[in-house]
C-alpha atoms as a PDB file:
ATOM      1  CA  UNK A   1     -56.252 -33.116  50.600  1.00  0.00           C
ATOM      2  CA  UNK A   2     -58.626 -31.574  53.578  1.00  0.00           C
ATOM      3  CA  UNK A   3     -57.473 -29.305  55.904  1.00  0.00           C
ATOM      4  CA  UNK A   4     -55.325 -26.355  55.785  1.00  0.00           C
ATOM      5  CA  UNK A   5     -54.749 -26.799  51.813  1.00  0.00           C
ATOM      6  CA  UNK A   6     -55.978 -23.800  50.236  1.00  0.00           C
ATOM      7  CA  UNK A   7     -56.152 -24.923  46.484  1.00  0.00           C
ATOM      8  CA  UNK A   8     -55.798 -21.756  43.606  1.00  0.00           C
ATOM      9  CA  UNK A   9     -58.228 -23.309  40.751  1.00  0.00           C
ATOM     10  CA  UNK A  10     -57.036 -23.051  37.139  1.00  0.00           C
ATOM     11  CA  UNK A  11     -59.064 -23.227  34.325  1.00  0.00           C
ATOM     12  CA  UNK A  12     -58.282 -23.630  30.966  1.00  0.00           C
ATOM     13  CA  UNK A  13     -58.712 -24.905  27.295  1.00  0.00           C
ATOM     14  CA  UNK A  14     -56.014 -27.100  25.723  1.00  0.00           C
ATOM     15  CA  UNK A  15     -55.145 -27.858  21.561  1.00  0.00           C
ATOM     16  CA  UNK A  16     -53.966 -31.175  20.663  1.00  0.00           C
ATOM     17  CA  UNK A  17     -52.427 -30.845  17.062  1.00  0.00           C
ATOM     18  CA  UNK A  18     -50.651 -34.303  16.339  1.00  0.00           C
ATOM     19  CA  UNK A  19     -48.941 -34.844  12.979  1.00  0.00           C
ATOM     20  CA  UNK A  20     -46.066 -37.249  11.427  1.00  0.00           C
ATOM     21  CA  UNK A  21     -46.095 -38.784  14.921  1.00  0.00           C
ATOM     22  CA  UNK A  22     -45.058 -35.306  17.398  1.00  0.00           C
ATOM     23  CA  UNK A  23     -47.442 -33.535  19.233  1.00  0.00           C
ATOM     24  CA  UNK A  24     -46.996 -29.435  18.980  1.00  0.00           C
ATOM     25  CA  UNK A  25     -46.270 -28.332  22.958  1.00  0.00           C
ATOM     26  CA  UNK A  26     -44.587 -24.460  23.921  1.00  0.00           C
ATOM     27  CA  UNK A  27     -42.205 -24.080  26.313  1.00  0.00           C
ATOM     28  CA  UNK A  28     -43.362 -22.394  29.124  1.00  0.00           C
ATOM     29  CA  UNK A  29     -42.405 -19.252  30.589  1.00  0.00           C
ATOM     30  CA  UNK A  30     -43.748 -19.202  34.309  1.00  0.00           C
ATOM     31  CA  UNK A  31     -46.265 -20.902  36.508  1.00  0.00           C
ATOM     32  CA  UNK A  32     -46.046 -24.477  37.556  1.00  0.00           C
ATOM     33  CA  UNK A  33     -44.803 -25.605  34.604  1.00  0.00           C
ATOM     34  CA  UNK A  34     -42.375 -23.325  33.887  1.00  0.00           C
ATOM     35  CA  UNK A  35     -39.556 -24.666  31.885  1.00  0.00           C
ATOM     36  CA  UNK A  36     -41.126 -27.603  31.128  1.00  0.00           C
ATOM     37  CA  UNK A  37     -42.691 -28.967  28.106  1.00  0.00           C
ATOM     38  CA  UNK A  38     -46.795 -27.897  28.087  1.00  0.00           C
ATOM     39  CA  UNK A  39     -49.825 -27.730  25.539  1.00  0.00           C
ATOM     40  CA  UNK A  40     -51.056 -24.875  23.877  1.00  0.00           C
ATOM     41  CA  UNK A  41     -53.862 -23.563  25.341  1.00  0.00           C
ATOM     42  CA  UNK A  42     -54.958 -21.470  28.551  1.00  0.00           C
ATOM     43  CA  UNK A  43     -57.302 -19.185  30.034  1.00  0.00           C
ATOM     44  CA  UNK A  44     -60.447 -17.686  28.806  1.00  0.00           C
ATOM     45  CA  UNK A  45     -60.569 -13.636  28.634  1.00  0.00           C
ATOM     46  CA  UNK A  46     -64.001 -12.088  29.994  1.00  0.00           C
ATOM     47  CA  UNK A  47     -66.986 -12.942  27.422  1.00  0.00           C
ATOM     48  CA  UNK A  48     -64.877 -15.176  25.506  1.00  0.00           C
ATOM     49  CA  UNK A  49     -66.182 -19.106  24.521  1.00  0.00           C
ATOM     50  CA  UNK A  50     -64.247 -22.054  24.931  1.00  0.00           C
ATOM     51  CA  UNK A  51     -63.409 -22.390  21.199  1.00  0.00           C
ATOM     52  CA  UNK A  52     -62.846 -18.793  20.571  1.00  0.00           C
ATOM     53  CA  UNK A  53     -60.164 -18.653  23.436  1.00  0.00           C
ATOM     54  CA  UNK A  54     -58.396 -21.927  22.113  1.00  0.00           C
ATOM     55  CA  UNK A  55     -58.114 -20.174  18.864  1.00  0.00           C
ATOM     56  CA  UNK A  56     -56.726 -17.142  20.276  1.00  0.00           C
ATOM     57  CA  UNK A  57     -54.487 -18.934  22.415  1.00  0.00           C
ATOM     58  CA  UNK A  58     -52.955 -21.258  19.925  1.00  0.00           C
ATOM     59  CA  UNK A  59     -52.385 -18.517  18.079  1.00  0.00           C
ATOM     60  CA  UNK A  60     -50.824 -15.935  20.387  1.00  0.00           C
ATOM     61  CA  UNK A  61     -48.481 -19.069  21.990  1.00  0.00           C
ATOM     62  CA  UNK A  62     -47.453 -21.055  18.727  1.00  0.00           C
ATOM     63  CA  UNK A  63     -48.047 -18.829  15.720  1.00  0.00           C
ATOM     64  CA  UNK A  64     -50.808 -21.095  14.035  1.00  0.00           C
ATOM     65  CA  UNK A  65     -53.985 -20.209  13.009  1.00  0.00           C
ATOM     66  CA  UNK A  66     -55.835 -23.191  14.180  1.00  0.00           C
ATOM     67  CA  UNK A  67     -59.946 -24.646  13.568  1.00  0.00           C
ATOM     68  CA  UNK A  68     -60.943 -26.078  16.087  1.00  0.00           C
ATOM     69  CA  UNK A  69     -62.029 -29.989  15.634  1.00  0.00           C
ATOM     70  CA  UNK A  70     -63.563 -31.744  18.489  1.00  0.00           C
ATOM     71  CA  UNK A  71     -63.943 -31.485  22.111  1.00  0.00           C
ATOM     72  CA  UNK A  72     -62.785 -34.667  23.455  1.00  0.00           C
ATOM     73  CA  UNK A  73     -63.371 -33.899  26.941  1.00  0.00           C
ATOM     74  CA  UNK A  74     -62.333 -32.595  30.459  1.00  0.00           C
ATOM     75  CA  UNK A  75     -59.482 -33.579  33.240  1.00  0.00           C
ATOM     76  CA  UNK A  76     -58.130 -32.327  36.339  1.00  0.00           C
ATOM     77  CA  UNK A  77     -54.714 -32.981  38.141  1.00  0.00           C
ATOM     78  CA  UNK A  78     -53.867 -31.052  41.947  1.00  0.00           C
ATOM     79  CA  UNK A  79     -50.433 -30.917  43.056  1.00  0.00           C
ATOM     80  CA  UNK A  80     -48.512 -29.161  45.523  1.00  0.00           C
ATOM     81  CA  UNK A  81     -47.722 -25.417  44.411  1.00  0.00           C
ATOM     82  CA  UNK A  82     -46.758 -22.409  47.155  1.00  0.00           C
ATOM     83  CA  UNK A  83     -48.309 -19.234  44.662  1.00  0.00           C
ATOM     84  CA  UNK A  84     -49.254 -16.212  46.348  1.00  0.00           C
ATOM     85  CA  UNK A  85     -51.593 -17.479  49.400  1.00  0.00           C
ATOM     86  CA  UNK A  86     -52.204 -20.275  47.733  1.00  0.00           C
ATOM     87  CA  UNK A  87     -50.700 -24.194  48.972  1.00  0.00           C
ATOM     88  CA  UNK A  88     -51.859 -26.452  45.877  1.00  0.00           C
ATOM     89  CA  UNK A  89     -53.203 -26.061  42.174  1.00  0.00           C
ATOM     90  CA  UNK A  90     -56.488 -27.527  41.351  1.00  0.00           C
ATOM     91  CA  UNK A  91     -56.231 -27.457  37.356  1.00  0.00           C
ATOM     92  CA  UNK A  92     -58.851 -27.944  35.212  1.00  0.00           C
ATOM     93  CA  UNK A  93     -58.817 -28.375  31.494  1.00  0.00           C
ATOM     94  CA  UNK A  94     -60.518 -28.610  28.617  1.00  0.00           C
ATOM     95  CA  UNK A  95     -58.463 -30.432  25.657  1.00  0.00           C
ATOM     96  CA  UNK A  96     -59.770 -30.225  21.561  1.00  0.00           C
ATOM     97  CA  UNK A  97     -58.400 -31.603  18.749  1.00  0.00           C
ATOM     98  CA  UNK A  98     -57.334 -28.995  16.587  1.00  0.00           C
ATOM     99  CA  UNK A  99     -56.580 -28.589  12.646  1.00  0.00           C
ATOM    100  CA  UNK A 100     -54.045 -26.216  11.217  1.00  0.00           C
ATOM    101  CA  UNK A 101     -55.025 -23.722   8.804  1.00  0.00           C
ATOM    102  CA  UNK A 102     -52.458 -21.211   8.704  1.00  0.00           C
ATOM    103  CA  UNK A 103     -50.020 -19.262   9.848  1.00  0.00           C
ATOM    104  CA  UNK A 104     -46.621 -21.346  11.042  1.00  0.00           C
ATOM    105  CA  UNK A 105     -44.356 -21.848  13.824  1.00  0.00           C
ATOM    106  CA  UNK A 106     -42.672 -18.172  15.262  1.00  0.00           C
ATOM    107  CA  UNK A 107     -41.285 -16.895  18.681  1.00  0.00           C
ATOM    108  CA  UNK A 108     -44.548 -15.852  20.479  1.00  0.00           C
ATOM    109  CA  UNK A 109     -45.316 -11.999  20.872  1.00  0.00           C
ATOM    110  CA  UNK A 110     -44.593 -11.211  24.227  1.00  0.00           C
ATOM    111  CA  UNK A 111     -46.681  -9.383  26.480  1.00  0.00           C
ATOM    112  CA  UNK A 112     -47.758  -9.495  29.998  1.00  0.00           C
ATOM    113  CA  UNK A 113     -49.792 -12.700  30.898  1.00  0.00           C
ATOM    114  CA  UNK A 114     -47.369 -14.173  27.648  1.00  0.00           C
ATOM    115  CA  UNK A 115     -46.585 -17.567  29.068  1.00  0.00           C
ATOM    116  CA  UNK A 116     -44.835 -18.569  26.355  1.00  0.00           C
ATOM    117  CA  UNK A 117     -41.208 -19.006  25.189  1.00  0.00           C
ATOM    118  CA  UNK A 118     -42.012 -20.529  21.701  1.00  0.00           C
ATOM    119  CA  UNK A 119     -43.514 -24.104  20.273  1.00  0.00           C
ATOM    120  CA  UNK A 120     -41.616 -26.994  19.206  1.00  0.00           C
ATOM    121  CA  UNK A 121     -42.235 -30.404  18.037  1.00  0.00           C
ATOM    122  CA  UNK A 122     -41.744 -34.041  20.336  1.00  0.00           C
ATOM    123  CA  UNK A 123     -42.496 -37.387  20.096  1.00  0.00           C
ATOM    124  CA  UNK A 124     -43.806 -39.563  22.928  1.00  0.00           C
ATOM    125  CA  UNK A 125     -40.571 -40.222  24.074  1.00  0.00           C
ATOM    126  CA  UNK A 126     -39.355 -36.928  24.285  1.00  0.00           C
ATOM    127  CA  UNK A 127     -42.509 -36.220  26.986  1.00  0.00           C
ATOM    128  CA  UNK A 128     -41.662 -37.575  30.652  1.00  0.00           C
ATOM    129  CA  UNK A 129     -42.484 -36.455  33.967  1.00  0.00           C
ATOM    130  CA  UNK A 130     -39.435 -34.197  34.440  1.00  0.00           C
ATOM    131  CA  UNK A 131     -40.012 -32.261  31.419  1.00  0.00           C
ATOM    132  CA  UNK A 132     -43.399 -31.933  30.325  1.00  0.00           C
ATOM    133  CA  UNK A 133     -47.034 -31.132  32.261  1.00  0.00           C
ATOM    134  CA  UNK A 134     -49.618 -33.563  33.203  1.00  0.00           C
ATOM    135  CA  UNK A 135     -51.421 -32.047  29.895  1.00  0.00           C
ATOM    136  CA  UNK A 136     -48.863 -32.955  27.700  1.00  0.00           C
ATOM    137  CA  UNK A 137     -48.306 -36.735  29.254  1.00  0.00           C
ATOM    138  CA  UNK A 138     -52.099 -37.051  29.140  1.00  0.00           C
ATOM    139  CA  UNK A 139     -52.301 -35.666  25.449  1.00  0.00           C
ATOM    140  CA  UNK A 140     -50.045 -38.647  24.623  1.00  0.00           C
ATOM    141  CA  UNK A 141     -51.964 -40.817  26.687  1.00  0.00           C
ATOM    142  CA  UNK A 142     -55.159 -39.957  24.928  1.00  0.00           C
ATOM    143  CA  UNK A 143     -53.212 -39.927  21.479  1.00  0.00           C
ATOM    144  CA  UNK A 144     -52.500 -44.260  22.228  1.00  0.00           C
ATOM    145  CA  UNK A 145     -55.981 -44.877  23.751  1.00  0.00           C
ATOM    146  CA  UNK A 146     -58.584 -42.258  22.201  1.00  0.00           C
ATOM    147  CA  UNK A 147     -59.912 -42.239  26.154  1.00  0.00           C
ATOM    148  CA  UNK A 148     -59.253 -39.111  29.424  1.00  0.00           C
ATOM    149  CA  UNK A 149     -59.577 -40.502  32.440  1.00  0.00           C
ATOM    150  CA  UNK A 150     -62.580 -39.422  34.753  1.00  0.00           C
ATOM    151  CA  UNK A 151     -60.569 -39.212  38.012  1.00  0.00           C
ATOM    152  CA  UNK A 152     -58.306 -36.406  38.997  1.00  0.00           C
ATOM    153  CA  UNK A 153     -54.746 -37.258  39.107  1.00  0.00           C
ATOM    154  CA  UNK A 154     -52.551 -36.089  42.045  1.00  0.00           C
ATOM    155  CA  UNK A 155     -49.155 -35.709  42.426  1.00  0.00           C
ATOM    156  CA  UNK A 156     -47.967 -35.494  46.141  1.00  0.00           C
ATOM    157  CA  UNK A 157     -44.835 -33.856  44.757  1.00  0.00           C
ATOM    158  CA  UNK A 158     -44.293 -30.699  42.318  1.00  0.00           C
ATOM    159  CA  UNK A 159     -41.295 -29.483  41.294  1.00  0.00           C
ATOM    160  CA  UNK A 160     -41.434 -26.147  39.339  1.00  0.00           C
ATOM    161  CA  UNK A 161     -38.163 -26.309  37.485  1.00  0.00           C
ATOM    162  CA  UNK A 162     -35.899 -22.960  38.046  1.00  0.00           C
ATOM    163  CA  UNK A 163     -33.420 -22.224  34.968  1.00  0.00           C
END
């Protein structure tokens, strides 16, 4: 990981919203995990707090009005990515548990910095490696053992999936 890598650092805050045994995800639009499976969730606008951007997010990406539970803690994953001048992704993010209030599933509102294409629900074993994020594999991960693991996880291969 030292050297000539020259890592673009995402940060971001992530929903987990689990019922009848399927985790809510979106299909994204762009970025390294476009067309994959990926959590709700993203980046914070200028002067906005953790929990106020996770609302907002959720909302803007799945249609539900969401309160926000608990934070249950932070994790990181780097991986190979060519973006701009960039030669890896260092992302960072911040998952919740989150409780639905309102509001229900609809195609997203798009807009520029929209990333994405709707929200659906999958089981466990609809989530694998070739279709869904790191965030959504550790959501499920967390989901079994109620723990995040403290070390980043790196893949030494990316693939961002073309349609």
């Amino acid at each position: 990981m030292e050297g000539k890598n020259n890592f673009h650092r995402a940060f971001g805050v992530y929903g987990i919203l689990y019922e009848k045994g399927k985790l809510l995800v979106i299909s994204k639009k762009r970025g390294p995990y476009a067309n994959r499976f990926d959590m709700p969730g993203g980046s914070l606008e200028h002067g906005e707090s953790l929990t106020a951007a996770m609302k907002r997010e959720f909302l803007e990406e799945t249609g539900v009005e969401i309160t926000v539970k608990e934070n249950i803690g932070a994790i990181d994953f780097m991986f190979p990515c060519k973006w701009r001048e960039f030669t890896h992704v260092h992302h960072i993010a911040v998952f919740y548990t989150v409780v639905k209030i309102g509001g229900k599933l609809t195609e997203p509102v798009q807009f520029e910095g929209q990333d994405s294409l709707g929200a659906l629900w999958i089981s466990e074993e609809e989530a694998t490696i070739e279709n869904a994020s790191p965030l959504v594999l550790k959501a499920f991960e967390w989901l079994k053992t109620g723990k995040l693991d403290i070390h980043v996880t790196w893949f030494e291969h990316w693939e961002v999936k073309k349609v």
